[in-house]
ModelCIF file with pLDDT and N, C-alpha, C, O atoms, coordinates in Angstrom:
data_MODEL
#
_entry.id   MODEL 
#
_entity.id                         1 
_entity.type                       polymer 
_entity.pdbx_number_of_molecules   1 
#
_entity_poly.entity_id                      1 
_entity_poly.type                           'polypeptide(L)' 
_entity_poly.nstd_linkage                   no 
_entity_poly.nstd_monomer                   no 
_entity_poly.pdbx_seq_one_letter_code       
;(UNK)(UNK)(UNK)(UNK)(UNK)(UNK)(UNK)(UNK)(UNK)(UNK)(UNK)(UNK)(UNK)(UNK)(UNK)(UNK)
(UNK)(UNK)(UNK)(UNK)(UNK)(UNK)(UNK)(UNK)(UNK)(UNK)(UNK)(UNK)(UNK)(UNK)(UNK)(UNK)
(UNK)(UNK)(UNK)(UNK)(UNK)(UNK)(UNK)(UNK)(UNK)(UNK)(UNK)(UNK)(UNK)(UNK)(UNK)(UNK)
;
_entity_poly.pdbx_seq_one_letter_code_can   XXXXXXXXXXXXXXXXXXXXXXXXXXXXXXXXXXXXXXXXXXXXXXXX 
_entity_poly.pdbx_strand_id                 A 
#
loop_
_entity_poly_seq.entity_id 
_entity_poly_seq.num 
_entity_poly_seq.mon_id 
_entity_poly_seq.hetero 
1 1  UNK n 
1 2  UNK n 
1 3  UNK n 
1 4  UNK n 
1 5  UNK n 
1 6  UNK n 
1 7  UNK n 
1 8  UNK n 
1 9  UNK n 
1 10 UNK n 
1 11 UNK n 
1 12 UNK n 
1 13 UNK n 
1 14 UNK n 
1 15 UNK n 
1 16 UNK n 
1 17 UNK n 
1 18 UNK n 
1 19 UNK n 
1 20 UNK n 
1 21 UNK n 
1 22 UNK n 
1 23 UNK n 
1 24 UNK n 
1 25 UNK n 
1 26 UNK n 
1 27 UNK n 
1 28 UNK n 
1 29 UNK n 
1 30 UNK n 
1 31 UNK n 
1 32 UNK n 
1 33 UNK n 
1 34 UNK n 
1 35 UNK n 
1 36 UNK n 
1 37 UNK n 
1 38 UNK n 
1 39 UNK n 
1 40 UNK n 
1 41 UNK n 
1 42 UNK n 
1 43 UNK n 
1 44 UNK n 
1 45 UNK n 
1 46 UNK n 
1 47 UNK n 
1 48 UNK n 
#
_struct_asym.id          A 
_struct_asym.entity_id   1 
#
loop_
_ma_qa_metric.id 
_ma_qa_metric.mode 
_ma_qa_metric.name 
_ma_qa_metric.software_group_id 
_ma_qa_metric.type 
1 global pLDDT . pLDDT 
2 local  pLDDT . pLDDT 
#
_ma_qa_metric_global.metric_id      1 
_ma_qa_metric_global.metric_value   71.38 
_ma_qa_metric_global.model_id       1 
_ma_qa_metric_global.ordinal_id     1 
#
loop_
_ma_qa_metric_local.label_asym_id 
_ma_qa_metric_local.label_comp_id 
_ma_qa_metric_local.label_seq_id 
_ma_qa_metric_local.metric_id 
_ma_qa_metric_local.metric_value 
_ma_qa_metric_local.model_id 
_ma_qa_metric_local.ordinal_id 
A UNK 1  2 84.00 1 1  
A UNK 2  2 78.00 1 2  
A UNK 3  2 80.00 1 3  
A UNK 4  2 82.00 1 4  
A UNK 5  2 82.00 1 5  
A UNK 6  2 80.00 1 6  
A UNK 7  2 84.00 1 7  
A UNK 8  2 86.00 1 8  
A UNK 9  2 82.00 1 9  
A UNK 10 2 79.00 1 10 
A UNK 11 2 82.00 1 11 
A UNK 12 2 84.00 1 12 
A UNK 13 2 77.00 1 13 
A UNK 14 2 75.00 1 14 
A UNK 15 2 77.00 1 15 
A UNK 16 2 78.00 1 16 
A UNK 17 2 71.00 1 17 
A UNK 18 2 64.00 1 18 
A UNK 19 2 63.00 1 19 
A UNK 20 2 60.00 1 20 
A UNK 21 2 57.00 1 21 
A UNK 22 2 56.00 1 22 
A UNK 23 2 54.00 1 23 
A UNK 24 2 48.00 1 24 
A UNK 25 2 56.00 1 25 
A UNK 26 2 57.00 1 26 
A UNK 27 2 60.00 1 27 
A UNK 28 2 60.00 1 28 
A UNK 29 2 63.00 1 29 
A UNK 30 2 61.00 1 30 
A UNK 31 2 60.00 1 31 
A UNK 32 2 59.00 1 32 
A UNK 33 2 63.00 1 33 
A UNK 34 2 67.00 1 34 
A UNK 35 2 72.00 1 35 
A UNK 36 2 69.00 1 36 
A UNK 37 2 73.00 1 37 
A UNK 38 2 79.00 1 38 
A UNK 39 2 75.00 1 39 
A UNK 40 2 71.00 1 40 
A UNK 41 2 77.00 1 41 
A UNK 42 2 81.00 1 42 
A UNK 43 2 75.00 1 43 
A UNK 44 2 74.00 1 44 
A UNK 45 2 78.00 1 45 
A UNK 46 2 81.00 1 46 
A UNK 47 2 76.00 1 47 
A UNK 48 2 76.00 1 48 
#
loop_
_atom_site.group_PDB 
_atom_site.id 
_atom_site.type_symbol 
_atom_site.label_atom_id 
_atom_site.label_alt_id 
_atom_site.label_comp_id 
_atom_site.label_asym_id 
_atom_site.label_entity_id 
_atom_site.label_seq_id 
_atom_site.pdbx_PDB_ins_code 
_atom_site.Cartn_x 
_atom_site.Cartn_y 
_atom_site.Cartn_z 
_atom_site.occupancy 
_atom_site.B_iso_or_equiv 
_atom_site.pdbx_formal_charge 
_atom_site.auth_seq_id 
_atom_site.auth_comp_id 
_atom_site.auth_asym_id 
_atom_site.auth_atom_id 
_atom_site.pdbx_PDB_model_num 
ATOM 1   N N  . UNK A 1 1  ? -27.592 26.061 32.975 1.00 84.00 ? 1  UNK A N  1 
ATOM 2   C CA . UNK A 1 1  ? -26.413 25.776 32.153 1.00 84.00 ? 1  UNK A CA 1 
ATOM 3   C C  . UNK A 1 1  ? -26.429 26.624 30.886 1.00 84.00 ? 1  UNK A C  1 
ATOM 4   O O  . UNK A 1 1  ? -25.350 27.044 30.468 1.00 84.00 ? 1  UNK A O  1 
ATOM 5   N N  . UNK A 1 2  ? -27.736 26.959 30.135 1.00 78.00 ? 2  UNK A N  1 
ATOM 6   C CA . UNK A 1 2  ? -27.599 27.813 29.173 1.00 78.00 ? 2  UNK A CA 1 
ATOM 7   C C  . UNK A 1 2  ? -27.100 28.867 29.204 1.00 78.00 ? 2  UNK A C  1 
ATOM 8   O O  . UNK A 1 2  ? -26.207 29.303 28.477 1.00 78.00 ? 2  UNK A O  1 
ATOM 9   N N  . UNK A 1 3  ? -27.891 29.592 30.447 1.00 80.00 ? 3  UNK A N  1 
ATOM 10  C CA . UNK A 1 3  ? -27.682 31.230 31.004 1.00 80.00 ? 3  UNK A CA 1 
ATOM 11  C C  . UNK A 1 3  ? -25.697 31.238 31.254 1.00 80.00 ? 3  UNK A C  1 
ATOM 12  O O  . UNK A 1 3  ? -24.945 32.121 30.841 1.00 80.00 ? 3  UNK A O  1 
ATOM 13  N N  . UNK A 1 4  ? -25.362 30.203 31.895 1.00 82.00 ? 4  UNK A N  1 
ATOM 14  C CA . UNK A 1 4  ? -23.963 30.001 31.942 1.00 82.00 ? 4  UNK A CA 1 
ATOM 15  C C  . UNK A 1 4  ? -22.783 29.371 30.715 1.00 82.00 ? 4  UNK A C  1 
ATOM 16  O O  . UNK A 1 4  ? -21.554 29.417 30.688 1.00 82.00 ? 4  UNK A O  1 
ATOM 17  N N  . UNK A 1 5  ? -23.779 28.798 29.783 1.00 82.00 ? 5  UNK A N  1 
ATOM 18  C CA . UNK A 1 5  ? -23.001 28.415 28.613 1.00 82.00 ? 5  UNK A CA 1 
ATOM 19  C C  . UNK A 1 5  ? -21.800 29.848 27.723 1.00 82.00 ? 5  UNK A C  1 
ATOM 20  O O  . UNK A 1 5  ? -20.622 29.639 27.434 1.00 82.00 ? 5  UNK A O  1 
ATOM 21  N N  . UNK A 1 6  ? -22.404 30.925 27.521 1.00 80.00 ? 6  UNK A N  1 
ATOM 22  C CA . UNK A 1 6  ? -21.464 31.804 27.325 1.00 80.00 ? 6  UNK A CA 1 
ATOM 23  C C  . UNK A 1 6  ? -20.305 32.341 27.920 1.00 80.00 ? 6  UNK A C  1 
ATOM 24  O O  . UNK A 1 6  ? -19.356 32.679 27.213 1.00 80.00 ? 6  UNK A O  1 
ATOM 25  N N  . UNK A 1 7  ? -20.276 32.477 29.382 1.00 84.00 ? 7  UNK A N  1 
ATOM 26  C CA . UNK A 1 7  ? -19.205 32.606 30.294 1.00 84.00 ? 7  UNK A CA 1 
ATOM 27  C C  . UNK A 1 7  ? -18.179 31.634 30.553 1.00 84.00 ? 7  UNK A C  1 
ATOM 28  O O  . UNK A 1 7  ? -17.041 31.828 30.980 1.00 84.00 ? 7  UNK A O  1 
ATOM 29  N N  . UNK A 1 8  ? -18.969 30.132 30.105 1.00 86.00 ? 8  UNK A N  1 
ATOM 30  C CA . UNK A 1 8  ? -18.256 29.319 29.808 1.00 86.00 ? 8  UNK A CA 1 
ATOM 31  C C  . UNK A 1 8  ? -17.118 28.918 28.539 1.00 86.00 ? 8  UNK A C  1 
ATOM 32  O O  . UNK A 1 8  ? -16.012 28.380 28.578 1.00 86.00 ? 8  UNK A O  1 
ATOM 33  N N  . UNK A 1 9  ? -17.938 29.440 27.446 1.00 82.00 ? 9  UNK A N  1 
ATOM 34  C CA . UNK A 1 9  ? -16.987 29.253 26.004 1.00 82.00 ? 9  UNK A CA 1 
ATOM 35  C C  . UNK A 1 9  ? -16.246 31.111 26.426 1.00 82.00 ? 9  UNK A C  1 
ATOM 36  O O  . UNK A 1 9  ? -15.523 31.447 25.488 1.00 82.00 ? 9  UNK A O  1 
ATOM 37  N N  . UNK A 1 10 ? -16.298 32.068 27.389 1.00 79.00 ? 10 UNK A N  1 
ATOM 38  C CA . UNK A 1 10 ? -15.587 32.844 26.854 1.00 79.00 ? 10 UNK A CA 1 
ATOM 39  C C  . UNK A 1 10 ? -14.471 32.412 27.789 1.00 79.00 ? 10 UNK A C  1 
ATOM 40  O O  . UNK A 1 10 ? -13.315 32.745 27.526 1.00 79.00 ? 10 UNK A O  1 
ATOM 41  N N  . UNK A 1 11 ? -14.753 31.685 28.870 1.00 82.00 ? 11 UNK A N  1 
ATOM 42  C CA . UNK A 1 11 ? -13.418 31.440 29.691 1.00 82.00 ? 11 UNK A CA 1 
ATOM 43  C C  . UNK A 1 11 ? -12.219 30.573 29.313 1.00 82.00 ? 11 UNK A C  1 
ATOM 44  O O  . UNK A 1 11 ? -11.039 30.742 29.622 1.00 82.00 ? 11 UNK A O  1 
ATOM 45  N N  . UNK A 1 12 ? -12.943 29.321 28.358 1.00 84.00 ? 12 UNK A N  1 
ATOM 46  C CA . UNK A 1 12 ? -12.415 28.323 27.899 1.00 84.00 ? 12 UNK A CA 1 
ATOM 47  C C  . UNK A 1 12 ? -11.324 29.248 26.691 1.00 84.00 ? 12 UNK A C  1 
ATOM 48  O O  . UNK A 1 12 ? -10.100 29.129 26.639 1.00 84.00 ? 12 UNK A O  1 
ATOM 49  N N  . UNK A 1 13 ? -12.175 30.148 25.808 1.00 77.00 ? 13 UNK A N  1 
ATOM 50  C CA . UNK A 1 13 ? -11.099 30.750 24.767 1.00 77.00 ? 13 UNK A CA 1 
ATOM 51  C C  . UNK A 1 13 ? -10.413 31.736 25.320 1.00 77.00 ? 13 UNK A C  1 
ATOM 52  O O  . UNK A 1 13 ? -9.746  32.355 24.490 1.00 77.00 ? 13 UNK A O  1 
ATOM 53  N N  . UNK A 1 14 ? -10.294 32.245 26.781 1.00 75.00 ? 14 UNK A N  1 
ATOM 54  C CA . UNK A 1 14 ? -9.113  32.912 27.489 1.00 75.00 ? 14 UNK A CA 1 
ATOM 55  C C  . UNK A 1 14 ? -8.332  32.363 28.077 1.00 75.00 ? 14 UNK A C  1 
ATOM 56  O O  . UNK A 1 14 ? -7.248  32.930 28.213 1.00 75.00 ? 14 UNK A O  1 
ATOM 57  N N  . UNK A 1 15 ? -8.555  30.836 28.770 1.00 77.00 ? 15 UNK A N  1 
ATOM 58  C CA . UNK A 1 15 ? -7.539  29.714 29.006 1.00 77.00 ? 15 UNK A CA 1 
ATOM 59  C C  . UNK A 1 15 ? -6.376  30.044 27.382 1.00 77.00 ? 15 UNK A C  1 
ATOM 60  O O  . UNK A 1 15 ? -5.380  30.747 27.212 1.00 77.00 ? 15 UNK A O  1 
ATOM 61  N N  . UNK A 1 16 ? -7.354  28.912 26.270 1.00 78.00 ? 16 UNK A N  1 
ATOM 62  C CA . UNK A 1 16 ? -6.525  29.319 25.637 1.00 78.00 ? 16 UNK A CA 1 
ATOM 63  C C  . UNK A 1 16 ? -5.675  30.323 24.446 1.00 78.00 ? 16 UNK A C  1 
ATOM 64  O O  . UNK A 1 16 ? -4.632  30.100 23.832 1.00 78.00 ? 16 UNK A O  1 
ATOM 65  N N  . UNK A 1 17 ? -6.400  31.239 24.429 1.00 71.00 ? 17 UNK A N  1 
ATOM 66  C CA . UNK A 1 17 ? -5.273  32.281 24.024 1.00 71.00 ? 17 UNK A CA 1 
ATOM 67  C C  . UNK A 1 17 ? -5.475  33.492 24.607 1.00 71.00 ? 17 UNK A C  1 
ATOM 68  O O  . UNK A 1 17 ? -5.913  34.465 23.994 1.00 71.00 ? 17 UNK A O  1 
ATOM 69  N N  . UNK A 1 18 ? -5.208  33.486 25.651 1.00 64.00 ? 18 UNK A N  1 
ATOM 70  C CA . UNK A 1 18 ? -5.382  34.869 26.430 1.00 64.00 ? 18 UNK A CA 1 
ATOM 71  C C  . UNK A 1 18 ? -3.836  35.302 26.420 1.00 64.00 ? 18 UNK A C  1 
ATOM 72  O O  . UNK A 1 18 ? -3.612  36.503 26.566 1.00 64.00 ? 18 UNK A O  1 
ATOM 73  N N  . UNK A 1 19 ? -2.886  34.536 26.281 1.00 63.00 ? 19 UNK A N  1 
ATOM 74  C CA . UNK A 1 19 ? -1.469  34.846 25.982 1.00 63.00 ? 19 UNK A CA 1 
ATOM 75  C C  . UNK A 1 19 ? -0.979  35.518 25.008 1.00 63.00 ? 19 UNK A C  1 
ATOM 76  O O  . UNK A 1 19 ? -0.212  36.481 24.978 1.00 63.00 ? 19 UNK A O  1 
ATOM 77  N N  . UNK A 1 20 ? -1.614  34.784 24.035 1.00 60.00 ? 20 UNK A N  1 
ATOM 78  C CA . UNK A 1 20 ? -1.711  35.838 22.940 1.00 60.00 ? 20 UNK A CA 1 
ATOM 79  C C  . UNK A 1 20 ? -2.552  36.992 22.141 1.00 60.00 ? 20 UNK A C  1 
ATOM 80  O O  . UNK A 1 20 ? -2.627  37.419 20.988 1.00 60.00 ? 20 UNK A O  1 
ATOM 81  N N  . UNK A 1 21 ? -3.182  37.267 23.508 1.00 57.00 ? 21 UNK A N  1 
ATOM 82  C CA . UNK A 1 21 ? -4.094  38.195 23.227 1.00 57.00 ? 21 UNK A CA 1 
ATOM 83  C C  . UNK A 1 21 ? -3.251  39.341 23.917 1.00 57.00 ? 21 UNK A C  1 
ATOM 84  O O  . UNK A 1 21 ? -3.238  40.440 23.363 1.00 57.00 ? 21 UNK A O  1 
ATOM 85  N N  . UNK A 1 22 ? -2.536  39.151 25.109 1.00 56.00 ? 22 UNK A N  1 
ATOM 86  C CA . UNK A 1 22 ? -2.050  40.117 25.611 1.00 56.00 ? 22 UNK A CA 1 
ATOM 87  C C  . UNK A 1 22 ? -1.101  41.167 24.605 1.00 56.00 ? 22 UNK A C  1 
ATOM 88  O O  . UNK A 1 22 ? -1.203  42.387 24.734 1.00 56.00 ? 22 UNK A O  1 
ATOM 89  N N  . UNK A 1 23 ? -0.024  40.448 23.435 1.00 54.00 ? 23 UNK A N  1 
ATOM 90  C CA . UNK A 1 23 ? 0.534   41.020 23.019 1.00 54.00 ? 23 UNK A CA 1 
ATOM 91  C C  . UNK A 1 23 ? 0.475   41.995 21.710 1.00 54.00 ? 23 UNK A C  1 
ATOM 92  O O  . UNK A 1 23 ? -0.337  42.920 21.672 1.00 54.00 ? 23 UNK A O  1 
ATOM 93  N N  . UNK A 1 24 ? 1.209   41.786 20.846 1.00 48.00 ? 24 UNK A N  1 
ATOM 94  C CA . UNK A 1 24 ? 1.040   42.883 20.172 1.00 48.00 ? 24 UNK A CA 1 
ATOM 95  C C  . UNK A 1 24 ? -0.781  42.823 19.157 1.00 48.00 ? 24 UNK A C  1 
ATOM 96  O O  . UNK A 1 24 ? -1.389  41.830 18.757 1.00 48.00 ? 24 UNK A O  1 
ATOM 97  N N  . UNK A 1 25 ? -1.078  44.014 19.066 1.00 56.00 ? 25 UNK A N  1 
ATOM 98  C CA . UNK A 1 25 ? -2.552  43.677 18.240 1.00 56.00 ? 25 UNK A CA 1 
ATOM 99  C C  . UNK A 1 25 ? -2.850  42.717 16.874 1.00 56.00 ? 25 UNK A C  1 
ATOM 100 O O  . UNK A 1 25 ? -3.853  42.162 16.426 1.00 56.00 ? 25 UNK A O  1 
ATOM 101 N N  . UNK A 1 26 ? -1.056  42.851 16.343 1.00 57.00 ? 26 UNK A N  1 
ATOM 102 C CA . UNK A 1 26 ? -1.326  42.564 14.835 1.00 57.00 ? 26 UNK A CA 1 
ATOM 103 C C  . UNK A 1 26 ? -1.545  40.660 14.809 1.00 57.00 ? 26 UNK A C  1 
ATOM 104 O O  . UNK A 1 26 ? -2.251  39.933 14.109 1.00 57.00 ? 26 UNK A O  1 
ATOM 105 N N  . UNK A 1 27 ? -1.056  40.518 15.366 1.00 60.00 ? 27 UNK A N  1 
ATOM 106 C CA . UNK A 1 27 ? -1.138  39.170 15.496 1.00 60.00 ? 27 UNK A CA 1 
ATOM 107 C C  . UNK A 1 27 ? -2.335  38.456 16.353 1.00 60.00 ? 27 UNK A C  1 
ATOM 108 O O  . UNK A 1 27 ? -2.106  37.440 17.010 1.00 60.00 ? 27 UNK A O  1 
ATOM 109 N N  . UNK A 1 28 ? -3.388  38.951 16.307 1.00 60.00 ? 28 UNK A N  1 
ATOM 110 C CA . UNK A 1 28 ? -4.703  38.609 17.303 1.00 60.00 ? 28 UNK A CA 1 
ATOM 111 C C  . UNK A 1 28 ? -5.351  38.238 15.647 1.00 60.00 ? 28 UNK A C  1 
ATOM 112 O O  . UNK A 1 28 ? -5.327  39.011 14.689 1.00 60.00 ? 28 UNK A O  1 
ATOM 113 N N  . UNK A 1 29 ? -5.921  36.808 15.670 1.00 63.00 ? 29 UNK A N  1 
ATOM 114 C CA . UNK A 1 29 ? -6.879  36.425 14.767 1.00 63.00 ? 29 UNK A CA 1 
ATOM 115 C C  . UNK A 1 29 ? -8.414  37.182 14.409 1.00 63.00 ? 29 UNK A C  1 
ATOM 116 O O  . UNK A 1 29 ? -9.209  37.056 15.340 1.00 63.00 ? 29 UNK A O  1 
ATOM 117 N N  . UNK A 1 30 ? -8.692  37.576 13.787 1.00 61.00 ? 30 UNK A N  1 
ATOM 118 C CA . UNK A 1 30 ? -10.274 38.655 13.731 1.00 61.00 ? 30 UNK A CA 1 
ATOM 119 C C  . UNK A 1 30 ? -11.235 37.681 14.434 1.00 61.00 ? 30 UNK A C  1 
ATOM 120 O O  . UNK A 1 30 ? -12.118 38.157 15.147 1.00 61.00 ? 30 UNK A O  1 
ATOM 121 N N  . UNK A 1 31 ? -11.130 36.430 14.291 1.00 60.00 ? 31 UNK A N  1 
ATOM 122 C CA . UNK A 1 31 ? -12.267 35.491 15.236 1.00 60.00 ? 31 UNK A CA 1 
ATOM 123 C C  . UNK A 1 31 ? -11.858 35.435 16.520 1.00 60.00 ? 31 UNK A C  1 
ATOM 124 O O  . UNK A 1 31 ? -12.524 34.551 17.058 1.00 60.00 ? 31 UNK A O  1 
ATOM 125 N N  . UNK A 1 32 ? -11.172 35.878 17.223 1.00 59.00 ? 32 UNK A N  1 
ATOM 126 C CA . UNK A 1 32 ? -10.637 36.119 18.614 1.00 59.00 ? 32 UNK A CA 1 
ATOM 127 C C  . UNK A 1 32 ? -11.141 37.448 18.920 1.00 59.00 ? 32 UNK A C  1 
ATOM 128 O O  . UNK A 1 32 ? -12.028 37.529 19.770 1.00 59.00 ? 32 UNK A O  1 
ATOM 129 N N  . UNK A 1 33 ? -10.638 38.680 18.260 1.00 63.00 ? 33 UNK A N  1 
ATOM 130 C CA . UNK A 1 33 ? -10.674 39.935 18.275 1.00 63.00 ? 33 UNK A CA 1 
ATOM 131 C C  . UNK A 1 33 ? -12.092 40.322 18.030 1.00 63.00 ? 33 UNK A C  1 
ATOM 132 O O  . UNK A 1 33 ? -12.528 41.037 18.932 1.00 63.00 ? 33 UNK A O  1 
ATOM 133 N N  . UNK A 1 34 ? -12.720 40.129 17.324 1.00 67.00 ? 34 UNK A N  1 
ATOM 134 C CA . UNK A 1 34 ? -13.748 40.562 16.969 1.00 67.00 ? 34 UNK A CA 1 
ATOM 135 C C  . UNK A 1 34 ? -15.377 39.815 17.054 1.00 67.00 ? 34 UNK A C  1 
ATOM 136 O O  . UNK A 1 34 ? -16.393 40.295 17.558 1.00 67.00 ? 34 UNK A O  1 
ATOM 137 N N  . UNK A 1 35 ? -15.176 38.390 16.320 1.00 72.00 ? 35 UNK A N  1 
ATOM 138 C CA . UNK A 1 35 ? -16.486 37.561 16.487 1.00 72.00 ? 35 UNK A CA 1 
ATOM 139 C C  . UNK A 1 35 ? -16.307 37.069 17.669 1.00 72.00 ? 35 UNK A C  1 
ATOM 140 O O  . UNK A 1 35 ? -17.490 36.894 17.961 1.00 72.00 ? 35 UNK A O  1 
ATOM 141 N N  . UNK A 1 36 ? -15.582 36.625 18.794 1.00 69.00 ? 36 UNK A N  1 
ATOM 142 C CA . UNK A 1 36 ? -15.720 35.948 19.689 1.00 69.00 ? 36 UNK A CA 1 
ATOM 143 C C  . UNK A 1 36 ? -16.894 37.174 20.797 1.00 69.00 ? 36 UNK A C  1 
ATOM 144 O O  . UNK A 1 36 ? -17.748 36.539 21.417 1.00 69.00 ? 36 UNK A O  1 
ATOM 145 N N  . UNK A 1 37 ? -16.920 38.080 20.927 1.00 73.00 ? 37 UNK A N  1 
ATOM 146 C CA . UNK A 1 37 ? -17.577 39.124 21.663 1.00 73.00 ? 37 UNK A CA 1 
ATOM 147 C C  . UNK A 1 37 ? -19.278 39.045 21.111 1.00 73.00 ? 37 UNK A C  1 
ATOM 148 O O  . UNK A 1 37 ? -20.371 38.981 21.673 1.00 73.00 ? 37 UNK A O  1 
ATOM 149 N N  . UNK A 1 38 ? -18.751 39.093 19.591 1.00 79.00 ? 38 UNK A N  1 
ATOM 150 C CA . UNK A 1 38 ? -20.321 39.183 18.642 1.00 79.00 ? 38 UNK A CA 1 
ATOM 151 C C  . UNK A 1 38 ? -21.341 37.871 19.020 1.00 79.00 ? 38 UNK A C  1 
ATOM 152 O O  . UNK A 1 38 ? -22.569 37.803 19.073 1.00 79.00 ? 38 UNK A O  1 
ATOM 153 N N  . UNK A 1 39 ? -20.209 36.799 19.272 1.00 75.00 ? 39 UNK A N  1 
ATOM 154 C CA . UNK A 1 39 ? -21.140 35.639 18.970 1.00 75.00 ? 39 UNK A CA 1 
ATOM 155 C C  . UNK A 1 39 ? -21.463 35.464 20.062 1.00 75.00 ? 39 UNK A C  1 
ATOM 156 O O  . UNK A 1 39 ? -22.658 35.174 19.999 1.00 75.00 ? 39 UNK A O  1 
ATOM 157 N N  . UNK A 1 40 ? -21.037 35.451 21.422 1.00 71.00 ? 40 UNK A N  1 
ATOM 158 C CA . UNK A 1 40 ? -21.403 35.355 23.085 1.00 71.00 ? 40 UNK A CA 1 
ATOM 159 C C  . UNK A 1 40 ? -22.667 36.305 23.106 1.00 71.00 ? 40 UNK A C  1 
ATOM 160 O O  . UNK A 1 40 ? -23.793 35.875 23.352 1.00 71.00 ? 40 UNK A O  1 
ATOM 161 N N  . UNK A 1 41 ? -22.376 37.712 22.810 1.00 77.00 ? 41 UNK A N  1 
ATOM 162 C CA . UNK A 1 41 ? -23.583 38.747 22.897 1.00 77.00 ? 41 UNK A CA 1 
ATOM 163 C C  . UNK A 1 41 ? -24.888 38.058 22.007 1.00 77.00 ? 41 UNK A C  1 
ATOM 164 O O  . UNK A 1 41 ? -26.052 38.235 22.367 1.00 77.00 ? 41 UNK A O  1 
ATOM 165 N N  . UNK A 1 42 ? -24.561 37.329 20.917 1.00 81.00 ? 42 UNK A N  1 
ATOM 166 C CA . UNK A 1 42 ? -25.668 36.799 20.314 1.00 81.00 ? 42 UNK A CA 1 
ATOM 167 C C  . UNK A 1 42 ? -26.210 35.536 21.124 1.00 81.00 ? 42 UNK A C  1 
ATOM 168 O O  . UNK A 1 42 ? -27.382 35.350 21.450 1.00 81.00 ? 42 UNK A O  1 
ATOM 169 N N  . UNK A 1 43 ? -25.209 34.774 21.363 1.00 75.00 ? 43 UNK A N  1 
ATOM 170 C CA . UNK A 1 43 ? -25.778 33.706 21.887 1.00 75.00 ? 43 UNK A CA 1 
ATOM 171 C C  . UNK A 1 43 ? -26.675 33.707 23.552 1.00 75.00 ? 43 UNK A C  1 
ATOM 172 O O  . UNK A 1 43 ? -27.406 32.796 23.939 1.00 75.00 ? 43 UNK A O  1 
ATOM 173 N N  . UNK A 1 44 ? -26.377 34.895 24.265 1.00 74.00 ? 44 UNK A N  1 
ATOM 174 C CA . UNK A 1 44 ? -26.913 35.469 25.563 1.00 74.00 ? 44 UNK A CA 1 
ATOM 175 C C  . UNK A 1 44 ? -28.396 35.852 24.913 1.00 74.00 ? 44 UNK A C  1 
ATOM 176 O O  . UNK A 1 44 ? -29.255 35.271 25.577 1.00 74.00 ? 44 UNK A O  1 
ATOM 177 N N  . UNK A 1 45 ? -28.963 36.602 23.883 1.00 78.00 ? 45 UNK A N  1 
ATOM 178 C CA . UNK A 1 45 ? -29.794 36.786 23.431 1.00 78.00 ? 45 UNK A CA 1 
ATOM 179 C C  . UNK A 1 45 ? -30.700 36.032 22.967 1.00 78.00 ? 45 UNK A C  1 
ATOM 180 O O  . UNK A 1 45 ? -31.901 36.254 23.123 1.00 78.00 ? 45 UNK A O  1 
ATOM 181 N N  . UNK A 1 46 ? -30.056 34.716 22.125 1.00 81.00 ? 46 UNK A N  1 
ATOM 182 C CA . UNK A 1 46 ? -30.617 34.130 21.531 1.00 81.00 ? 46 UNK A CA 1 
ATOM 183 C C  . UNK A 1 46 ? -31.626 32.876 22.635 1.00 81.00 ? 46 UNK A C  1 
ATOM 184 O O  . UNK A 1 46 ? -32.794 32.489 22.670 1.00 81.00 ? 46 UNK A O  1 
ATOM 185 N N  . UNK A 1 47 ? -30.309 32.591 23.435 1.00 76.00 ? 47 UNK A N  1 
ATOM 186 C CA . UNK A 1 47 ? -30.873 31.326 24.446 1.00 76.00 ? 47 UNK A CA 1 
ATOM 187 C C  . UNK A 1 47 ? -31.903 32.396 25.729 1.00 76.00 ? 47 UNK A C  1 
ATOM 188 O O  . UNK A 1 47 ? -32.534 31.746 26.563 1.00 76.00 ? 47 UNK A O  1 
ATOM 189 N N  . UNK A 1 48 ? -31.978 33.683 25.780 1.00 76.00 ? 48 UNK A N  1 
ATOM 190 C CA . UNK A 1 48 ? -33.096 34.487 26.321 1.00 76.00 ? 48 UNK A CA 1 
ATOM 191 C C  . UNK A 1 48 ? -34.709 34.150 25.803 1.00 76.00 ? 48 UNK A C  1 
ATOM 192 O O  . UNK A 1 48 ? -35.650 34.810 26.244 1.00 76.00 ? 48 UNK A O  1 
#
């Protein structure tokens, strides 16, 4: 469940806003855009 805990919170935050991820860039939150990638890659590492 650990090894799978990240694939899990990244699917859950593409349920919900993967809609608005599709569209224009300016309107994508920096914690969507940016930390959501940082913190999965950390958390794959960390629970290693």
């Amino acid at each position: 469940f650990g090894t799978l805990l990240p694939v899990l919170i990244f699917v859950v935050f593409g349920r919900l806003f993967g809609r608005q991820m599709r569209g224009a860039s300016t309107g994508i939150p920096r914690a969507l855009s940016v930390d959501l990638p940082i913190f999965t890659s950390l958390l794959i590492g960390v629970s290693a």
